[in-house]
N, C-alpha and C. Protein backbone atom coordinates (compact mmCIF):
# COMPACT_ATOMS: atom_id res chain seq x y z
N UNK A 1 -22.27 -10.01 -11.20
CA UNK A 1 -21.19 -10.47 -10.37
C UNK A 1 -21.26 -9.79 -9.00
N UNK A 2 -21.28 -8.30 -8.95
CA UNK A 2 -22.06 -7.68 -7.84
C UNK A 2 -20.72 -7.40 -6.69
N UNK A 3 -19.28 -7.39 -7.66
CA UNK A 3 -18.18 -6.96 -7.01
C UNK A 3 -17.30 -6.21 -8.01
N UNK A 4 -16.69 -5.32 -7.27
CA UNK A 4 -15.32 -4.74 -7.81
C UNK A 4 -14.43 -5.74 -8.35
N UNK A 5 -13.48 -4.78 -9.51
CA UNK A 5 -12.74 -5.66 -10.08
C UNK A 5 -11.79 -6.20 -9.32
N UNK A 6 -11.72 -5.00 -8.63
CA UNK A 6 -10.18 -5.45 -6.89
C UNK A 6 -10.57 -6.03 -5.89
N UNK A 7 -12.04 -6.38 -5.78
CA UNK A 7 -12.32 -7.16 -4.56
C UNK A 7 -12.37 -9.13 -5.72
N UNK A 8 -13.22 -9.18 -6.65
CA UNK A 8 -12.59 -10.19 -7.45
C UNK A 8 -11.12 -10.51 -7.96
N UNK A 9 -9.64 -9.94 -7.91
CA UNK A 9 -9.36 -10.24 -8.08
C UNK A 9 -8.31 -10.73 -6.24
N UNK A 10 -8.80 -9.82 -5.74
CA UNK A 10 -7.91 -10.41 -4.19
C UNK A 10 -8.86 -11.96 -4.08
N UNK A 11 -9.90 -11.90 -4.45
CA UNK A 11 -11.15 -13.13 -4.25
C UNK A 11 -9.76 -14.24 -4.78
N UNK A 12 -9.20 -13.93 -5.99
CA UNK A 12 -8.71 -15.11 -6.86
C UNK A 12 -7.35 -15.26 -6.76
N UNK A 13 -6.98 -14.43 -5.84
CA UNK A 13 -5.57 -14.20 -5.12
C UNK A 13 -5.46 -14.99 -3.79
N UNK A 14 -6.60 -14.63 -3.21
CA UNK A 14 -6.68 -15.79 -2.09
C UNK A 14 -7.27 -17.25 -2.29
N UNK A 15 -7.81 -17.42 -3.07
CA UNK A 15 -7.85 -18.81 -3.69
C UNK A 15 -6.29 -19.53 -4.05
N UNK A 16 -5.90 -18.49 -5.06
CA UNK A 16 -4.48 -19.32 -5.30
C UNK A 16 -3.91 -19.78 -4.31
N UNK A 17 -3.83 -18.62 -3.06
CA UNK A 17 -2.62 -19.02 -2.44
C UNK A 17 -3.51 -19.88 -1.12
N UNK A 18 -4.66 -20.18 -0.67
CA UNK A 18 -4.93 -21.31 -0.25
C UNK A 18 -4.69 -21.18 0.92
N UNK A 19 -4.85 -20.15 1.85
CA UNK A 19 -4.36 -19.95 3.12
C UNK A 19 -3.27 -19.57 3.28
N UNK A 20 -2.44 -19.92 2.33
CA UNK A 20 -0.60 -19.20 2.61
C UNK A 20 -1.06 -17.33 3.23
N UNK A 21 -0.27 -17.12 3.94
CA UNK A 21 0.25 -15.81 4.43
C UNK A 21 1.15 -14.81 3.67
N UNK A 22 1.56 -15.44 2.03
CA UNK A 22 3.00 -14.77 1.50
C UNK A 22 2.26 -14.25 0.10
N UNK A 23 1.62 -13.65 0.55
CA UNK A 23 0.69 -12.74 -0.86
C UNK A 23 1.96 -12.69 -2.08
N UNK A 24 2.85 -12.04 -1.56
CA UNK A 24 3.90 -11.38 -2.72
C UNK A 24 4.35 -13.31 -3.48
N UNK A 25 4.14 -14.31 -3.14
CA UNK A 25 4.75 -15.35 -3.92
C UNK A 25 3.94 -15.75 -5.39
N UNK A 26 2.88 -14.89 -4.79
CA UNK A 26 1.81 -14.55 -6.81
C UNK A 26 2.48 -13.85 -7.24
N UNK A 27 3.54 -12.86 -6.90
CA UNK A 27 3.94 -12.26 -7.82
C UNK A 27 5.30 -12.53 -8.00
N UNK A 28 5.71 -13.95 -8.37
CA UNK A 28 7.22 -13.80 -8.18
C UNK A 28 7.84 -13.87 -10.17
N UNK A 29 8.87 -12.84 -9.70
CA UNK A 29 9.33 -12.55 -11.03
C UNK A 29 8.83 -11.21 -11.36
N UNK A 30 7.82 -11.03 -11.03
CA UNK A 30 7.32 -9.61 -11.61
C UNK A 30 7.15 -8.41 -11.11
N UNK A 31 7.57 -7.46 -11.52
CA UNK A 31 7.74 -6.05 -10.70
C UNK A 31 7.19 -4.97 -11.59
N UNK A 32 6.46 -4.23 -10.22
CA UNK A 32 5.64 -2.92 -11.33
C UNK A 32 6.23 -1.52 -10.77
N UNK A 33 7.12 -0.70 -11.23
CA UNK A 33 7.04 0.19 -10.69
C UNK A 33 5.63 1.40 -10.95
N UNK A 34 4.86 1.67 -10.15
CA UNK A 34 3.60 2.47 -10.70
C UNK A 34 3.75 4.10 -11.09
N UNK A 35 4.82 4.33 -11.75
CA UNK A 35 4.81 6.02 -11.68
C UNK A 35 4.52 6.23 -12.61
N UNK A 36 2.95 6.04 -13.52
CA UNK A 36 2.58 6.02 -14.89
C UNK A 36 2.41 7.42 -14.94
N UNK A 37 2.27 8.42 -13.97
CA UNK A 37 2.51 10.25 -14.35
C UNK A 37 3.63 10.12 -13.53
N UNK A 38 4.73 9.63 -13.46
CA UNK A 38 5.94 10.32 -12.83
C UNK A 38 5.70 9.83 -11.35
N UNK A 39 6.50 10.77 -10.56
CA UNK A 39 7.14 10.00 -9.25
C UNK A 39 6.45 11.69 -8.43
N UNK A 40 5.27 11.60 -7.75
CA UNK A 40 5.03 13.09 -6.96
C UNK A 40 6.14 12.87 -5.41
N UNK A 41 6.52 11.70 -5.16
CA UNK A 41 7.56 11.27 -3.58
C UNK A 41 7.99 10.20 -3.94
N UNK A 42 8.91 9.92 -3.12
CA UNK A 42 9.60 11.23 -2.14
C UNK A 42 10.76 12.38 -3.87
N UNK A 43 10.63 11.62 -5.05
CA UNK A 43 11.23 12.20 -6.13
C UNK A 43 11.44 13.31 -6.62
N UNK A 44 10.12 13.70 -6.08
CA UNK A 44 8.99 14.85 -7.21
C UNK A 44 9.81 14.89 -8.36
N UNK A 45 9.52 13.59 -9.59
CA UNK A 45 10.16 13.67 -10.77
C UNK A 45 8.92 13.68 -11.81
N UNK A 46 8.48 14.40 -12.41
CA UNK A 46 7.27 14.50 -13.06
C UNK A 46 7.80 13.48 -14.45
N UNK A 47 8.83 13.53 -14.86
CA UNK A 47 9.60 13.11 -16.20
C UNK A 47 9.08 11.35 -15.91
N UNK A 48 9.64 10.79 -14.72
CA UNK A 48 9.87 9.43 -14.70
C UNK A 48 8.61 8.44 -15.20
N UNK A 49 8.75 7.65 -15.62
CA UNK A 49 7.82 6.65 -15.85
C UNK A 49 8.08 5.17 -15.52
N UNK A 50 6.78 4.55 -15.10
CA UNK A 50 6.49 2.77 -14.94
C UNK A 50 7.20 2.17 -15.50
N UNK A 51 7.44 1.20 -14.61
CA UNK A 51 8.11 -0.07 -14.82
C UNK A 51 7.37 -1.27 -15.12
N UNK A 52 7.16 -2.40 -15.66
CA UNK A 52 6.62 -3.45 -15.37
C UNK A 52 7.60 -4.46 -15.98
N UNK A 53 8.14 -5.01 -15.59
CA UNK A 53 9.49 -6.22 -15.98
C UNK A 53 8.58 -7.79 -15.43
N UNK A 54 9.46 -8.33 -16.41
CA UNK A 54 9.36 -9.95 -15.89
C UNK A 54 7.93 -10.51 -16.41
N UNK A 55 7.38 -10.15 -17.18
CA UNK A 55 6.05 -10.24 -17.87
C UNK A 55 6.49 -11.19 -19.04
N UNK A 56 6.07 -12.37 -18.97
CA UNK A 56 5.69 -13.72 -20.21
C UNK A 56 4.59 -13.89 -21.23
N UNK A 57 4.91 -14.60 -21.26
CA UNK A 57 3.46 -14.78 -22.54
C UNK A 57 2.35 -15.39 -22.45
N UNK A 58 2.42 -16.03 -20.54
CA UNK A 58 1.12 -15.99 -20.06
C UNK A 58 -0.02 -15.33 -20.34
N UNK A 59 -1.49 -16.02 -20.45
CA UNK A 59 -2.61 -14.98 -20.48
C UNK A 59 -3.49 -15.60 -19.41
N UNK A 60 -3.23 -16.03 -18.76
CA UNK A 60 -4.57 -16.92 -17.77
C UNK A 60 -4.63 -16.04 -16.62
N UNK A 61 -5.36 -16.26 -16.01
CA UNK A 61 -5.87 -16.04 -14.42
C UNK A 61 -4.54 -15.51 -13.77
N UNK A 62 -3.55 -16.97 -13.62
CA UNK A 62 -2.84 -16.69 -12.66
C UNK A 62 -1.77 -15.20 -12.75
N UNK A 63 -1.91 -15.31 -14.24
CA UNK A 63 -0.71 -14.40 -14.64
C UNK A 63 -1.38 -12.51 -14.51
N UNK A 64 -2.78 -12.61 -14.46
CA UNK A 64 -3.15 -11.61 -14.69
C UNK A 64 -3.07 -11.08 -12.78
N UNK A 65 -3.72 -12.58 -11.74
CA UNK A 65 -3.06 -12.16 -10.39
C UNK A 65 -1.82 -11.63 -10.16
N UNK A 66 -0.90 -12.50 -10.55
CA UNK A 66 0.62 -12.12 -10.81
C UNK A 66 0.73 -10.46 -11.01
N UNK A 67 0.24 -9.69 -12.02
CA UNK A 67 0.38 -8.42 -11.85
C UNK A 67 -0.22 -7.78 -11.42
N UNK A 68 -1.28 -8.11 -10.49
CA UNK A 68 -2.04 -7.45 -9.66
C UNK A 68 -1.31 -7.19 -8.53
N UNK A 69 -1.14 -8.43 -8.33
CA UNK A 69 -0.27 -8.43 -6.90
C UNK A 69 1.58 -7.53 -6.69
N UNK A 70 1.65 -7.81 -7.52
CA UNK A 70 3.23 -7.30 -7.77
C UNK A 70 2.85 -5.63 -7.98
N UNK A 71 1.35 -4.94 -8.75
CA UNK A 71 1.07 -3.80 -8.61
C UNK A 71 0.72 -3.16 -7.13
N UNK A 72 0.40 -3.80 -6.04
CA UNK A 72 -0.03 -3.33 -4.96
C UNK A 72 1.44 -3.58 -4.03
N UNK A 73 1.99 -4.36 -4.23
CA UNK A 73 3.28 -4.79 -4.02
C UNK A 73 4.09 -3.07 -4.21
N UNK A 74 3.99 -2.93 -5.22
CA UNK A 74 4.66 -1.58 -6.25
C UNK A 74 4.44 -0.38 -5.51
N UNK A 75 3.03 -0.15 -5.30
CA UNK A 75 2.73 0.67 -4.21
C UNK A 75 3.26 1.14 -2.76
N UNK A 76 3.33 -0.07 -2.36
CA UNK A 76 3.51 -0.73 -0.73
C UNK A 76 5.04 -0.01 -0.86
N UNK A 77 6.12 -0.45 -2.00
CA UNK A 77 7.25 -0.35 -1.99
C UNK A 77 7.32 1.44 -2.17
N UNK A 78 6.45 2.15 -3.07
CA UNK A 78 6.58 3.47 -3.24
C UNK A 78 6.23 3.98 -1.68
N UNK A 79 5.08 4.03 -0.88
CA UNK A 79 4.98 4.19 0.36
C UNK A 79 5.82 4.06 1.60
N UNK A 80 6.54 3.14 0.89
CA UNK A 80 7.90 2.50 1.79
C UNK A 80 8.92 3.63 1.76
N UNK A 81 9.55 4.15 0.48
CA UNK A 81 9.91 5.34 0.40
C UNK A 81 9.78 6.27 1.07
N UNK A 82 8.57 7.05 0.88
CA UNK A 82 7.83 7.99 1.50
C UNK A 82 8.12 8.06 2.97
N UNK A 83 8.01 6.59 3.32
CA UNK A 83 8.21 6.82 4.92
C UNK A 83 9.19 7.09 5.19
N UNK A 84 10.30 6.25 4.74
CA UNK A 84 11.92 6.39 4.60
C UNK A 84 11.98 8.06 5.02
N UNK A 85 11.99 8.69 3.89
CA UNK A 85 12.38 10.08 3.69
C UNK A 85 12.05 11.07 4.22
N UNK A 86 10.62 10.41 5.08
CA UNK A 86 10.08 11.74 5.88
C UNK A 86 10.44 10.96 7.44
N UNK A 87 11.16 10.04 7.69
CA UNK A 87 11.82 9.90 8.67
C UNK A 87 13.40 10.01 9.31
N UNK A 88 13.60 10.45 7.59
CA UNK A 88 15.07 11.02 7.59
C UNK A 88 15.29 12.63 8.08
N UNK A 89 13.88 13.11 8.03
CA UNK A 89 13.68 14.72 7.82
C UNK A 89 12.93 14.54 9.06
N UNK A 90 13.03 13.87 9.65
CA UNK A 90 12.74 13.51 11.27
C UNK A 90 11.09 13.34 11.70
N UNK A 91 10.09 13.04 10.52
CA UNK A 91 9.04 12.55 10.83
C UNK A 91 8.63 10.66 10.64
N UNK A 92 8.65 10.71 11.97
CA UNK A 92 8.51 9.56 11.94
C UNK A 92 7.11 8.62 12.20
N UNK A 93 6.42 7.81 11.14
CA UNK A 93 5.86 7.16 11.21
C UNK A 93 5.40 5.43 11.99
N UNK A 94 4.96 5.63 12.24
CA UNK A 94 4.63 3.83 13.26
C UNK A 94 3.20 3.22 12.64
N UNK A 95 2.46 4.12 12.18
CA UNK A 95 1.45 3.15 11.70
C UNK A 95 0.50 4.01 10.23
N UNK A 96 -0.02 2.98 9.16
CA UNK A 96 -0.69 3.79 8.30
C UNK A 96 -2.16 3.29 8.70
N UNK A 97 -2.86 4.09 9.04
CA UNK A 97 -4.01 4.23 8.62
C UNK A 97 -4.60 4.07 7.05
N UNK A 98 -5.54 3.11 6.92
CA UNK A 98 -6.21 2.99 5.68
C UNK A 98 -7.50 2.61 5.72
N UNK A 99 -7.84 3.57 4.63
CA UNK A 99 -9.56 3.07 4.34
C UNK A 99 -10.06 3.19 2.91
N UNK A 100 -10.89 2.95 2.57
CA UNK A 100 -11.85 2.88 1.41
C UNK A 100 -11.12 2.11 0.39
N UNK A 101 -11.37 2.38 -1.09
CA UNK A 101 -11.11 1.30 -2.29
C UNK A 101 -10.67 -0.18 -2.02
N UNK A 102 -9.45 -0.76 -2.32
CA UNK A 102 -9.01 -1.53 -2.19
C UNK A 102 -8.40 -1.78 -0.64
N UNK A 103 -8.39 -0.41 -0.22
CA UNK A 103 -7.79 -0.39 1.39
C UNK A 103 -9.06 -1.11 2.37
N UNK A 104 -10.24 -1.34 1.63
CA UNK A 104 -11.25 -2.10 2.44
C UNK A 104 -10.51 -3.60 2.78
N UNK A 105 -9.52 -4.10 1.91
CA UNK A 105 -9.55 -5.48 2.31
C UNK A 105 -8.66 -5.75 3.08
N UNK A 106 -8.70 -7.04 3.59
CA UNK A 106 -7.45 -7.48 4.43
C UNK A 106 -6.34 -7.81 3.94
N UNK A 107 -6.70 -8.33 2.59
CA UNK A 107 -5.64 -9.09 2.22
C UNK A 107 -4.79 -7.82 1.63
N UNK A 108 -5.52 -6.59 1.12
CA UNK A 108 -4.54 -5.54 0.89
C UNK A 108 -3.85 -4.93 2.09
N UNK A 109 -4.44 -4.94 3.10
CA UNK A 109 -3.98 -4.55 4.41
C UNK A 109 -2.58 -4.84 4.78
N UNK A 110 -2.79 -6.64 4.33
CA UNK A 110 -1.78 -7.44 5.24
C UNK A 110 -0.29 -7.26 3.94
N UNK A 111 -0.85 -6.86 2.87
CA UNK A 111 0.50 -7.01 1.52
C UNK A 111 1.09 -5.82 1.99
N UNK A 112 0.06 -4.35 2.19
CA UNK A 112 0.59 -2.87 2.49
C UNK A 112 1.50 -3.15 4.04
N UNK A 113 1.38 -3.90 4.80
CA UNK A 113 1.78 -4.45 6.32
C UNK A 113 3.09 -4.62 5.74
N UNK A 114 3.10 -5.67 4.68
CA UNK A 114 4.43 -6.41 4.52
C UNK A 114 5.69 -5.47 3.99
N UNK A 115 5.08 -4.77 2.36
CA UNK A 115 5.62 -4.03 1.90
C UNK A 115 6.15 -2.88 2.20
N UNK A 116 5.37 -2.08 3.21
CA UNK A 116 6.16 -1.14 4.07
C UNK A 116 6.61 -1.16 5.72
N UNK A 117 7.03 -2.13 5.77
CA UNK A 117 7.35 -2.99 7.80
C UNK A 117 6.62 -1.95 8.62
N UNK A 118 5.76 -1.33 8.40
CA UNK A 118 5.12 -0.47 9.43
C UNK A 118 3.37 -1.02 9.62
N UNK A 119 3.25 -1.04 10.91
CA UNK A 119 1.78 -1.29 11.32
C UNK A 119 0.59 -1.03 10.11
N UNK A 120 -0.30 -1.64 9.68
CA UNK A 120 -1.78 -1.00 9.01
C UNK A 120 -2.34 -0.99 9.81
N UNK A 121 -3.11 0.16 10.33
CA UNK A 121 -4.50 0.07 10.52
C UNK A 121 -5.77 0.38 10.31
N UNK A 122 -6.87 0.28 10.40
CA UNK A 122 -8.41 0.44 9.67
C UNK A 122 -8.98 0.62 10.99
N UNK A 123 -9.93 2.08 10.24
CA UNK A 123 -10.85 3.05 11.25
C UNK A 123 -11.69 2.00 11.33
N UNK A 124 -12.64 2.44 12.22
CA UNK A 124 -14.17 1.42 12.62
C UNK A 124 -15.14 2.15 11.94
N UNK A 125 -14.69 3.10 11.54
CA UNK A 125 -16.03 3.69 10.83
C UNK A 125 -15.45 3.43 9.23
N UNK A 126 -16.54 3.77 8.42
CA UNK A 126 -16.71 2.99 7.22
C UNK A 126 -16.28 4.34 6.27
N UNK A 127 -16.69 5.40 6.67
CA UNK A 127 -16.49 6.90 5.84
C UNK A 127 -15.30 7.65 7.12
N UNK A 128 -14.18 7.62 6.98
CA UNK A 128 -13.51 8.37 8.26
C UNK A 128 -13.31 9.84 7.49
N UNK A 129 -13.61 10.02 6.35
CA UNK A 129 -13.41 11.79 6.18
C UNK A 129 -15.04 12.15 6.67
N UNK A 130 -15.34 11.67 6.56
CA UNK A 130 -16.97 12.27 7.57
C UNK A 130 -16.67 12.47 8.57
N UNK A 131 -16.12 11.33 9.52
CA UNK A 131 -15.90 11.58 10.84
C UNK A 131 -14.32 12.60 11.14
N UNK A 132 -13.93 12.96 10.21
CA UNK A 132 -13.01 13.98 10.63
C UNK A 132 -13.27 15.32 10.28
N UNK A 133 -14.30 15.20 9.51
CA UNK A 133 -15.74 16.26 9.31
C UNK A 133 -16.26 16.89 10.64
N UNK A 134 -16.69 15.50 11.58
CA UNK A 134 -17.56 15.77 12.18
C UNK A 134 -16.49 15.82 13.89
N UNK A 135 -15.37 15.65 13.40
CA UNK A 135 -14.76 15.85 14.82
C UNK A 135 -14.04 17.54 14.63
N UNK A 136 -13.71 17.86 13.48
CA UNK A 136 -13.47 19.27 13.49
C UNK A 136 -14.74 20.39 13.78
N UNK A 137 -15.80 19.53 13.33
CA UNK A 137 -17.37 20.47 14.09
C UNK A 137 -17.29 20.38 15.72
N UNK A 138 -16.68 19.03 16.00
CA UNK A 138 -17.19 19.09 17.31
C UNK A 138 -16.22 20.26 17.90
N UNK A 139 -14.91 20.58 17.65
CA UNK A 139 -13.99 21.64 18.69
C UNK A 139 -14.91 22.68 17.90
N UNK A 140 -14.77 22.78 16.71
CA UNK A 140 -15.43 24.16 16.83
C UNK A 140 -16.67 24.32 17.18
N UNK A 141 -17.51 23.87 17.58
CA UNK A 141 -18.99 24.27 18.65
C UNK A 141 -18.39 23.76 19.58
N UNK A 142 -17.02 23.59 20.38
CA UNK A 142 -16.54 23.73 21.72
C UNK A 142 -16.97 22.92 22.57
N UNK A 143 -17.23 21.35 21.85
CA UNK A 143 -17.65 19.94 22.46
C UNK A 143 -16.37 19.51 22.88
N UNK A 144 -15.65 19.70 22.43
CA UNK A 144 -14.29 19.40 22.75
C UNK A 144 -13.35 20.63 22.94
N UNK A 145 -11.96 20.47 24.23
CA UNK A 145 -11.35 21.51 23.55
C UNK A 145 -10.29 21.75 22.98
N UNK A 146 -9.83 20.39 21.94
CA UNK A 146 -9.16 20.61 20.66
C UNK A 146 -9.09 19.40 20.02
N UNK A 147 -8.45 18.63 19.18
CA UNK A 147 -9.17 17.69 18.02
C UNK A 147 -8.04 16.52 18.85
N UNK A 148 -7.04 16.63 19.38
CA UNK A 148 -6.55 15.16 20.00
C UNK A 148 -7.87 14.93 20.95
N UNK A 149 -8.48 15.77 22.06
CA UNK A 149 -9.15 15.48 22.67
C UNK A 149 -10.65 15.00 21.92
N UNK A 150 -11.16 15.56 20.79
CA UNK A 150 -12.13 14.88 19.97
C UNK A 150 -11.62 13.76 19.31
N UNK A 151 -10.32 13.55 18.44
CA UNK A 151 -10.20 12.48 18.11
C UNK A 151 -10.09 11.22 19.08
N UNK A 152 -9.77 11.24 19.96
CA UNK A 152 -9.32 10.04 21.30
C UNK A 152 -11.03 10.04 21.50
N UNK A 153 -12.16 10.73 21.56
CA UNK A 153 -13.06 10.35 21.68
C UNK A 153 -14.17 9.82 21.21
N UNK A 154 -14.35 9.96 20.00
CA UNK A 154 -15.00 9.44 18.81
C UNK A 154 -14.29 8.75 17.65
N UNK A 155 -12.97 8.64 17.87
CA UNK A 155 -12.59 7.53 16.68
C UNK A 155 -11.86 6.61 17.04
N UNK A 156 -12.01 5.22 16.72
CA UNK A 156 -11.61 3.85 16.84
C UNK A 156 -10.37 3.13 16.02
N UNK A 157 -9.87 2.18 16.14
CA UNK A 157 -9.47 1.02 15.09
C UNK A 157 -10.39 0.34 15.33
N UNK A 158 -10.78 -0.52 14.14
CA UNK A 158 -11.44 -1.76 13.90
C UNK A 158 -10.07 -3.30 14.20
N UNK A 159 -9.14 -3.03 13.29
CA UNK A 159 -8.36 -3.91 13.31
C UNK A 159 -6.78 -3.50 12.95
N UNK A 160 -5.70 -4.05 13.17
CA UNK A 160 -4.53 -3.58 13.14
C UNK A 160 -3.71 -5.14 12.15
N UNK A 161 -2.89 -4.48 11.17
CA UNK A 161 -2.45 -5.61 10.15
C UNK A 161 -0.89 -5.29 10.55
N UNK A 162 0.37 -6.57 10.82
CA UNK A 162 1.11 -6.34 11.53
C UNK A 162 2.28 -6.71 10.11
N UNK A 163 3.23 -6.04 10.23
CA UNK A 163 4.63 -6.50 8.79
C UNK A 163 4.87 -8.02 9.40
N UNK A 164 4.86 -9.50 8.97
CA UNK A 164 5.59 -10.57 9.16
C UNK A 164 6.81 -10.36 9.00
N UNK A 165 7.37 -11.65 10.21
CA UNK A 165 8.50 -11.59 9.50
C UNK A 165 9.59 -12.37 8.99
N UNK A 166 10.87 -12.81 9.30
CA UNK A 166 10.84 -13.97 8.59
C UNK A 166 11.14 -14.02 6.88
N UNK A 167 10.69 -15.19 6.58
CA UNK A 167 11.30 -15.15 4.93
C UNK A 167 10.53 -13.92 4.01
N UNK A 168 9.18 -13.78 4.96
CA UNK A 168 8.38 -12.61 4.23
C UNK A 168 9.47 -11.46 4.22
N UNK A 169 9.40 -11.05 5.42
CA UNK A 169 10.27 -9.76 5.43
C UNK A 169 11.67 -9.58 4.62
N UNK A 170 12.44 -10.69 4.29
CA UNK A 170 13.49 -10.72 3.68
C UNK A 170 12.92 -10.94 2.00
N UNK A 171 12.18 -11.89 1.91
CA UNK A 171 11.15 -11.73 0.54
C UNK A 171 11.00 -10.22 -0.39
N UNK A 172 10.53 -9.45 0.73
CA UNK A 172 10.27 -8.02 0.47
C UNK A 172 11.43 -7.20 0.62
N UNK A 173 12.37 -7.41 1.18
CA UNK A 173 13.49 -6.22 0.75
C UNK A 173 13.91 -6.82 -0.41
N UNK A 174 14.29 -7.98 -0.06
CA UNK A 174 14.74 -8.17 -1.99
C UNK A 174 14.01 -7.59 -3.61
N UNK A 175 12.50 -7.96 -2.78
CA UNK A 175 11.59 -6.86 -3.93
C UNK A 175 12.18 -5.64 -3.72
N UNK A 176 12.27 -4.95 -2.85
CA UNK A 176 12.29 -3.39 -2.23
C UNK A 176 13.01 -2.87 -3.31
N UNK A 177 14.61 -4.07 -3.02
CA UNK A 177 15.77 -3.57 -3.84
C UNK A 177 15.60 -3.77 -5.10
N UNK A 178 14.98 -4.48 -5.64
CA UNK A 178 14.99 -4.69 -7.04
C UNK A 178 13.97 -3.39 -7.73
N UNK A 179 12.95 -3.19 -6.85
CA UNK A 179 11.57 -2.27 -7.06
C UNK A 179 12.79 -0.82 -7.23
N UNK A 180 13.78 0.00 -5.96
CA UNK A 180 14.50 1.00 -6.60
C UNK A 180 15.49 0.61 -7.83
N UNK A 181 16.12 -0.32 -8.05
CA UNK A 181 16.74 -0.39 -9.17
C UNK A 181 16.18 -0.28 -10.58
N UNK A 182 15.20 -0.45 -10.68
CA UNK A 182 14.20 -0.29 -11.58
C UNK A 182 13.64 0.88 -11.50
N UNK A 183 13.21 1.67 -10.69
CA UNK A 183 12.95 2.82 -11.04
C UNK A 183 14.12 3.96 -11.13
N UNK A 184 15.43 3.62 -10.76
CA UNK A 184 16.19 4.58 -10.97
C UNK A 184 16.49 4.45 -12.72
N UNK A 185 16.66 2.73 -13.29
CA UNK A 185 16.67 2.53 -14.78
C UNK A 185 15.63 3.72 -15.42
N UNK A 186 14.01 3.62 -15.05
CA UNK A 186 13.51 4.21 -15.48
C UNK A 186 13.83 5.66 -15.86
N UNK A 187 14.02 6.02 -14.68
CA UNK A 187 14.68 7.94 -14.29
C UNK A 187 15.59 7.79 -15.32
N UNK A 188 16.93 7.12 -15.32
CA UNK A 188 17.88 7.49 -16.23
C UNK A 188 17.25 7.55 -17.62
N UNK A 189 16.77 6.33 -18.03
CA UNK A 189 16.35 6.39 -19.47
C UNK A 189 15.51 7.60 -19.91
N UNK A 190 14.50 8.21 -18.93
CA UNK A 190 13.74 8.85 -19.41
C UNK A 190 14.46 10.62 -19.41
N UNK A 191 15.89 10.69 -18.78
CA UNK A 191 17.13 11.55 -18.82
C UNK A 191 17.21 11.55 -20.16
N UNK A 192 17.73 10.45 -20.83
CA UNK A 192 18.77 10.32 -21.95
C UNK A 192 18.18 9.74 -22.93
């Protein structure tokens, strides 16, 4: 086959949806919360555990997209958090940088875009912990003289994935909200 299981299944994710722009409508009905070891953010609840609701007795293709998508979805929404909380504590974020695994694709790009309303973007280089390897060599042999000035000089975007908005964006808080209600169920149950 000569692909990843996550690059075949975005392959069969973008087939379904046929050009549509609304990744999350493969996953409608279904929600994953992913804290299969617990919650490390913004929670730090080691106790808590996954969610996955809204699961039928489907076994085909579509259904197995369906929780693919609603899992990266799950993500997007945990990250969403993250940002939340470290912008409450006054760090504020405008764009994620992503690379490697599944962060190679677009179509994960553009779901992580949706799911957390903040910019994606993707380095031009293919390995960026090399090149942040090789930009901390450069200040220290004093090619540069400090790492904003090496980074502004040797590292790029390739491309920038933007949050839609629109029914998408309202699409996704409704996930958002349903995605914490479900994991707070989780937290309690795994209390009591």
């Amino acid at each position: 086959m000569g692909m990843s299981l996550n690059e075949w299944l975005v392959q069969q994710a973008e087939v379904l949806l046929d050009k549509d722009s609304h990744a999350a409508k493969l996953a409608e009905g279904v929600h994953v919360v992913p804290e299969f070891l617990g919650n490390r953010a913004p929670y730090a609840d080691p106790h808590t555990r996954a969610v996955i609701a809204g699961l039928g007795m489907e076994n085909g293709l579509e259904s197995l997209v369906s929780l693919y998508v609603a899992g990266i979805c799950g993500i997007g929404y945990g990250l969403r958090q993250i940002i939340e909380a470290q912008d409450k504590a006054g760090a504020s974020i405008d764009r994620i940088v992503i690379s490697g695994g599944a962060g190679r694709s677009p179509f994960i790009r553009q779901l992580l875009a949706d799911t957390t309303g903040k910019i994606v973007a993707a380095p031009q280089t293919s390995e960026p912990v090399l090149l942040g390897s090789a930009i901390l060599g450069s200040v220290a042999a004093g090619l540069y003289p400090d790492i904003h000035a090496a980074m502004a000089e040797m590292s790029r975007f390739s491309e920038a994935f933007y949050p839609q908005n629109g029914d998408v964006q309202k699409h996704h808080q409704v996930r958002f909200e349903t995605f914490s209600q479900l994991q707070n169920v989780a937290r309690n149950a795994v209390n009591h």
